[in-house]
N, C-alpha and C. Protein backbone atom coordinates (compact mmCIF):
# COMPACT_ATOMS: atom_id res chain seq x y z
N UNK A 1 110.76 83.82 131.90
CA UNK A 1 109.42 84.00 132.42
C UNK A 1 108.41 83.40 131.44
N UNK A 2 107.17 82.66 132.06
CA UNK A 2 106.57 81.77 131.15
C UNK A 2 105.56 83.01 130.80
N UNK A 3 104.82 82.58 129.47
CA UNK A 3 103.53 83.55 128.73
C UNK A 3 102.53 84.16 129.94
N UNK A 4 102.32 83.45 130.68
CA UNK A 4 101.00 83.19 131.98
C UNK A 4 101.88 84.11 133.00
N UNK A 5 103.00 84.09 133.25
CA UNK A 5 103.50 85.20 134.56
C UNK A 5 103.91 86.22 134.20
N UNK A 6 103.98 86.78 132.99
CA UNK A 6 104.18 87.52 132.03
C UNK A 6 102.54 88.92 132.00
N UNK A 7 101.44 87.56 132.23
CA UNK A 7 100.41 88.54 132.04
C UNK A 7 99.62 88.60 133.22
N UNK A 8 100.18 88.04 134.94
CA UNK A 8 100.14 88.24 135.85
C UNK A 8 100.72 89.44 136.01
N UNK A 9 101.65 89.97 135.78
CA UNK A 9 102.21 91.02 135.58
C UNK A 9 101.68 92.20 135.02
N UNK A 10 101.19 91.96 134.24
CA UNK A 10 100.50 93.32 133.53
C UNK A 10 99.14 93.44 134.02
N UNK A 11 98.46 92.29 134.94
CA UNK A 11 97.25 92.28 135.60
C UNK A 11 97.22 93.11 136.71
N UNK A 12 98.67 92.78 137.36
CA UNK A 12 99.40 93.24 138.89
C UNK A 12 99.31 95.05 138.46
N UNK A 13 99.66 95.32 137.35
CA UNK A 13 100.04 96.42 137.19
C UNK A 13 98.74 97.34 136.49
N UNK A 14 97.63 96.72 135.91
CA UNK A 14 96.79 97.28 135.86
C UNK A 14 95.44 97.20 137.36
N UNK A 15 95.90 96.29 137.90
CA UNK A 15 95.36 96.54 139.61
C UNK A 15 96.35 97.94 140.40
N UNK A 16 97.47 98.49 140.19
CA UNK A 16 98.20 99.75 140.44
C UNK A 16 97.40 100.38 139.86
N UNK A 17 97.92 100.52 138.64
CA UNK A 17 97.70 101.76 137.80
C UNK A 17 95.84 102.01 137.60
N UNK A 18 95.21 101.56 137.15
CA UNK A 18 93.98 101.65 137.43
C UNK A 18 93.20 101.11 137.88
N UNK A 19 93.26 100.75 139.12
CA UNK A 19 92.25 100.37 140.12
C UNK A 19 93.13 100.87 141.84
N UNK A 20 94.35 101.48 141.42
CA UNK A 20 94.92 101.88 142.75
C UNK A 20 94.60 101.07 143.90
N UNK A 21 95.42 99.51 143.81
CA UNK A 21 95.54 98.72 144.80
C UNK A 21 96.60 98.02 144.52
N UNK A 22 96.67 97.69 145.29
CA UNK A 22 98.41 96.78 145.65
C UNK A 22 98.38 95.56 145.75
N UNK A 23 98.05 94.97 145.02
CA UNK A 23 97.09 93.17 144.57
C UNK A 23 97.85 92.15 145.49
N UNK A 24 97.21 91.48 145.78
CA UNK A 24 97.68 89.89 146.76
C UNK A 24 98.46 89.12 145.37
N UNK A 25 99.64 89.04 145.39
CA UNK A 25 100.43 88.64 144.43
C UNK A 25 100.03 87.01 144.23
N UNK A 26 99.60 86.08 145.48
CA UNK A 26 99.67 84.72 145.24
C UNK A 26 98.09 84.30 145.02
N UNK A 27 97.02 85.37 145.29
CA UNK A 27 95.56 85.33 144.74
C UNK A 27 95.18 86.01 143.57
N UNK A 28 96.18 86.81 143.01
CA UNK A 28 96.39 86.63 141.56
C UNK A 28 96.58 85.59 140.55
N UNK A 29 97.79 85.27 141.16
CA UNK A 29 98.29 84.13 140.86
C UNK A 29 97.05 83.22 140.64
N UNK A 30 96.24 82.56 141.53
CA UNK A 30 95.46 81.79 141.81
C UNK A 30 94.36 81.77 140.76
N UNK A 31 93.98 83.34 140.69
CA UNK A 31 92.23 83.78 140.11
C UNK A 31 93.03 83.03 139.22
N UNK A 32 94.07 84.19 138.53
CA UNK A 32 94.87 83.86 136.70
C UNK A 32 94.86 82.24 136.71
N UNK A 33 94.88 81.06 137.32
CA UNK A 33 95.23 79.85 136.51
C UNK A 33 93.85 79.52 136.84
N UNK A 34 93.01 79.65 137.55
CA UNK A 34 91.64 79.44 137.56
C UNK A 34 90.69 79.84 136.44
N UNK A 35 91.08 81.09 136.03
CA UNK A 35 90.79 81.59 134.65
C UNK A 35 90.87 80.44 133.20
N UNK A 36 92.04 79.78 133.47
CA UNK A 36 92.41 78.66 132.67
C UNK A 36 92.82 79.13 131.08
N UNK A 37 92.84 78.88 129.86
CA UNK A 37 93.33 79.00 128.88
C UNK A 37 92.50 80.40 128.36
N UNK A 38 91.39 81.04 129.01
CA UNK A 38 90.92 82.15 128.13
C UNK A 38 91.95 83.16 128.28
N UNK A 39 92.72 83.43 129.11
CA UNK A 39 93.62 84.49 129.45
C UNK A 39 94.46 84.79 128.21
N UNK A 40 94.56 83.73 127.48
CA UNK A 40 95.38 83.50 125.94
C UNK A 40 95.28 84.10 124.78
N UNK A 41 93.56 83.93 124.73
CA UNK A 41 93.02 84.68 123.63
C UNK A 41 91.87 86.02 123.93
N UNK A 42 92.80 86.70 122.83
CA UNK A 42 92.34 87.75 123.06
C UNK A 42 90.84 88.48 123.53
N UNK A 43 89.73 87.80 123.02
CA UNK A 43 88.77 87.91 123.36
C UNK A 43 87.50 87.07 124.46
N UNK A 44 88.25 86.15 124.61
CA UNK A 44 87.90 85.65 125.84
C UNK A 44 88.39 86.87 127.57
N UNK A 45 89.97 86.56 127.23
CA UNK A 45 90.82 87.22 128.35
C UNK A 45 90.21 88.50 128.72
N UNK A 46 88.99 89.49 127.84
CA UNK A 46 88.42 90.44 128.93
C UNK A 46 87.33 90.44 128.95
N UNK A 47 86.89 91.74 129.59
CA UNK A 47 85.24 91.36 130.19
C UNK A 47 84.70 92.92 129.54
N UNK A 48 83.45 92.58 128.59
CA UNK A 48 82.80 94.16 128.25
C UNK A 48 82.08 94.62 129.13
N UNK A 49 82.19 95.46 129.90
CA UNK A 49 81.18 95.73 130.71
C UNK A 49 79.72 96.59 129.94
N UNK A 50 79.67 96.80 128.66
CA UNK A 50 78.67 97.51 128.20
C UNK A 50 77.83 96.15 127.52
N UNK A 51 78.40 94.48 127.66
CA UNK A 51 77.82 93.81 127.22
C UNK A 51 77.06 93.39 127.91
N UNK A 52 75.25 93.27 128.27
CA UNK A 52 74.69 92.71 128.77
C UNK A 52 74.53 91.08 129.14
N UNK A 53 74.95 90.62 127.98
CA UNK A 53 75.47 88.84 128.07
C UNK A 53 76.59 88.04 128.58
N UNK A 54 77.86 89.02 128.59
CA UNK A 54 78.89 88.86 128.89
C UNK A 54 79.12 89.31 131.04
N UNK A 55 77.75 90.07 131.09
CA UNK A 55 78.41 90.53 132.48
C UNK A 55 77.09 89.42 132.83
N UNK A 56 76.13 89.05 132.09
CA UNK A 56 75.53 87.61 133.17
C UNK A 56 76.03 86.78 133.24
N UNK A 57 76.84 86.51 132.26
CA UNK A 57 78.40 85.04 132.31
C UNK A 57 78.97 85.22 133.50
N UNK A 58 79.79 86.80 133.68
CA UNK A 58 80.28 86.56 134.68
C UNK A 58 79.72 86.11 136.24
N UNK A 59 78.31 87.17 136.43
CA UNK A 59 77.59 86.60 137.34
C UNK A 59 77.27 85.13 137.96
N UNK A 60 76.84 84.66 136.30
CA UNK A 60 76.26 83.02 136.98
C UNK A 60 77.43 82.19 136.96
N UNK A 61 78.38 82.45 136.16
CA UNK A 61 79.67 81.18 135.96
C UNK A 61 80.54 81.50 137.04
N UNK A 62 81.24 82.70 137.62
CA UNK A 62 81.97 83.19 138.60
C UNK A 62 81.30 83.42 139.70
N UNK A 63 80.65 84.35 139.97
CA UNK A 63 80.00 84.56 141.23
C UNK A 63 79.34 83.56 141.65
N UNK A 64 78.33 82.81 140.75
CA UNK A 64 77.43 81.85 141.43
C UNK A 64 77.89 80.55 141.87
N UNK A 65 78.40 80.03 140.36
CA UNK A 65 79.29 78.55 140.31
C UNK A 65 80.37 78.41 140.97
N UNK A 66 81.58 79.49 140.67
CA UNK A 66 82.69 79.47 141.43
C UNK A 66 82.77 79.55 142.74
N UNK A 67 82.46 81.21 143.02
CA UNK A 67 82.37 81.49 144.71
C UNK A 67 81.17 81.02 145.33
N UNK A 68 79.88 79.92 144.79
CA UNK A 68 79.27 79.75 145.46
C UNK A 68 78.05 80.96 146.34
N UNK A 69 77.89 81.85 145.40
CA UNK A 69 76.93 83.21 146.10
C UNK A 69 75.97 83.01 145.11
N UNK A 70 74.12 83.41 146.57
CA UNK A 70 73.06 83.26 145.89
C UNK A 70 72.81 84.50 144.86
N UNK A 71 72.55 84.30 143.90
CA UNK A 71 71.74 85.34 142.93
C UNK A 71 71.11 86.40 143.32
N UNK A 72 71.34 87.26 143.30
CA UNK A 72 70.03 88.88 144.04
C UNK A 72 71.22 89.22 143.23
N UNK A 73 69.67 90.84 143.63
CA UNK A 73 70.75 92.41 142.86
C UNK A 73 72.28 92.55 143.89
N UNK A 74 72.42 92.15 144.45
CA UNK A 74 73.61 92.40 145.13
C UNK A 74 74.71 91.75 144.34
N UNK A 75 74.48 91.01 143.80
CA UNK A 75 75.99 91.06 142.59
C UNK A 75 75.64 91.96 141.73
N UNK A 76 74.40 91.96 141.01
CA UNK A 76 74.73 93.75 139.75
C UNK A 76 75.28 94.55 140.76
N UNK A 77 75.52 94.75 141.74
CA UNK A 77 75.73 96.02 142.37
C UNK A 77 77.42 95.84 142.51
N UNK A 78 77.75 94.73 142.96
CA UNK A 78 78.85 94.37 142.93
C UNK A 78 79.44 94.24 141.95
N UNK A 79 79.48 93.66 140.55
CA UNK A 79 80.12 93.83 139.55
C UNK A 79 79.83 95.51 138.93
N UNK A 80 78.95 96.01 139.08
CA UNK A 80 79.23 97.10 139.08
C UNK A 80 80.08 98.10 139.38
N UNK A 81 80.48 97.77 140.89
CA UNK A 81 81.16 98.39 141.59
C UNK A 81 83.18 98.13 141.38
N UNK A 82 82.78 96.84 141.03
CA UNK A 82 84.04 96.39 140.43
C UNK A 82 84.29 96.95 139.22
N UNK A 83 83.67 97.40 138.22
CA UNK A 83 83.81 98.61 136.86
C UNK A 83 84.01 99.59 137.32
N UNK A 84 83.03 100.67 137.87
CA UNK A 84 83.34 101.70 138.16
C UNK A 84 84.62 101.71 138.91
N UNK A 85 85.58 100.87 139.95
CA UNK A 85 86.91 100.96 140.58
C UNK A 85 87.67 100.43 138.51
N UNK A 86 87.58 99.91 138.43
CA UNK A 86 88.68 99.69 136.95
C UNK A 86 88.52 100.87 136.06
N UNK A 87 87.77 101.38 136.03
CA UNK A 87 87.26 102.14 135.44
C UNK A 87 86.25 102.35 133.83
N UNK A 88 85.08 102.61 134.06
CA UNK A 88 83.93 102.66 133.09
C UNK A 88 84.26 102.40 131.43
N UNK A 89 85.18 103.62 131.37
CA UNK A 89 85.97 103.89 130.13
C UNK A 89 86.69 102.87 129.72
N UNK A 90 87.56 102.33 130.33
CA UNK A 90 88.83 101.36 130.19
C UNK A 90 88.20 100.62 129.47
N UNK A 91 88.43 100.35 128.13
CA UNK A 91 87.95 99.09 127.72
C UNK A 91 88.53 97.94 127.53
N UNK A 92 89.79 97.81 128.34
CA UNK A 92 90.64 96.22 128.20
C UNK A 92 90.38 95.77 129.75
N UNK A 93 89.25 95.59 130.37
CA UNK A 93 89.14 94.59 131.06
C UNK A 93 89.67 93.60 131.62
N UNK A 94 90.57 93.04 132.25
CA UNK A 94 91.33 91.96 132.44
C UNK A 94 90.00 90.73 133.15
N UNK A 95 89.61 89.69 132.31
CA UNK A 95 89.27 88.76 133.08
C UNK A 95 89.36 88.55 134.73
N UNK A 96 90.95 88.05 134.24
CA UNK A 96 91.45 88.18 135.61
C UNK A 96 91.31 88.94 136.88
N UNK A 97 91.73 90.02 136.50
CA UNK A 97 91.31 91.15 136.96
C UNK A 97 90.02 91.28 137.66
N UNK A 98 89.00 91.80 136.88
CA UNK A 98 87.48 91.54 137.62
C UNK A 98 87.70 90.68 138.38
N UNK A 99 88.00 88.73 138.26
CA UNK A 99 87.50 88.54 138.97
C UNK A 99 87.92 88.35 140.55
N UNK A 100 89.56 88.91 140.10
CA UNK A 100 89.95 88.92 141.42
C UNK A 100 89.26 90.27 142.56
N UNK A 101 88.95 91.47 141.61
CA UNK A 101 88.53 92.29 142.21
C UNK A 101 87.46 92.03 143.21
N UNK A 102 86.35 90.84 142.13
CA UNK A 102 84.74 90.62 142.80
C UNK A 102 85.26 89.68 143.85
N UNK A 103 86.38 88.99 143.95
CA UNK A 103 86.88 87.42 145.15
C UNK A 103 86.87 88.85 146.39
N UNK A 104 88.10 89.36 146.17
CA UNK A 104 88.21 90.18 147.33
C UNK A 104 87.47 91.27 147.65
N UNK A 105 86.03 91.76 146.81
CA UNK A 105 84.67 92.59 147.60
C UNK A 105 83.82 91.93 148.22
N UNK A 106 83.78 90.67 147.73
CA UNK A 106 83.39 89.20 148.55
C UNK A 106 83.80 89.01 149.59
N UNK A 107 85.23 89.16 149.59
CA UNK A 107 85.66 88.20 150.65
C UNK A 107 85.88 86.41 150.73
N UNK A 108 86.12 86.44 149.32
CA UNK A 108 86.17 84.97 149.04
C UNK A 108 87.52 83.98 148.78
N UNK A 109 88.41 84.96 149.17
CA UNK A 109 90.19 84.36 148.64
C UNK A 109 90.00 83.06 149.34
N UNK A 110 89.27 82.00 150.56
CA UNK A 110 88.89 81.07 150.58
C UNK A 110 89.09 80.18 149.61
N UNK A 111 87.87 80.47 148.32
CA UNK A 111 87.59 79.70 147.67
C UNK A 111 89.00 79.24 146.54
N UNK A 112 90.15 79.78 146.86
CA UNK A 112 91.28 79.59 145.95
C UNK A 112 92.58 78.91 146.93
N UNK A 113 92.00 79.00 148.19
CA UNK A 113 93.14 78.61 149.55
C UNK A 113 93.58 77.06 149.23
């Protein structure tokens, strides 16, 4: 098993274990190589949610650039909502993770088809 399906795996399993969902195994797949080499290092690969700079990255680079969605409070609300399901506390974040969470509150597995 290569390094990268290795930590699809532990993504898969922290979408079980804390976020109690049963993840689309091949839009995992997808977010994770879309993610590209941050998944590697350690501090890229998660997301702080108590960081104010780090959750507008995700906003404008993922939500906006990637999936193509206009700017309003309706993504704070949405990445929000995507923390509170991972949970507040948790502080290992999976990149990945989030952003597969925010593709599918979207409705955007499209953008990886």
């Amino acid at each position: 098993m290569s390094k990268r399906d290795d930590l699809i795996e532990k993504y898969a399993d922290d979408l079980k274990k804390k976020c109690g969902q049963d993840p689309d195994m091949e839009l995992l797949r997808k977010v994770t190589i879309g993610c590209g080499p941050a998944i590697y290092n350690a501090d890229s690969s998660t997301v702080s949610s108590s960081d104010s700079s780090e959750v507008e990255r995700v906003k404008t680079n993922f939500l906006v650039k990637k999936l193509g969605l206009a700017d309003g409070p309706e993504l704070d609300a949405a990445i929000d909502a995507v923390f509170e399901t991972y949970g507040k506390s948790n502080r290992n974040k999976y990149r990945a993770v989030v952003y597969y969470l925010l593709t599918k509150y979207f409705g955007k597995e499209a953008v990886y088809g």
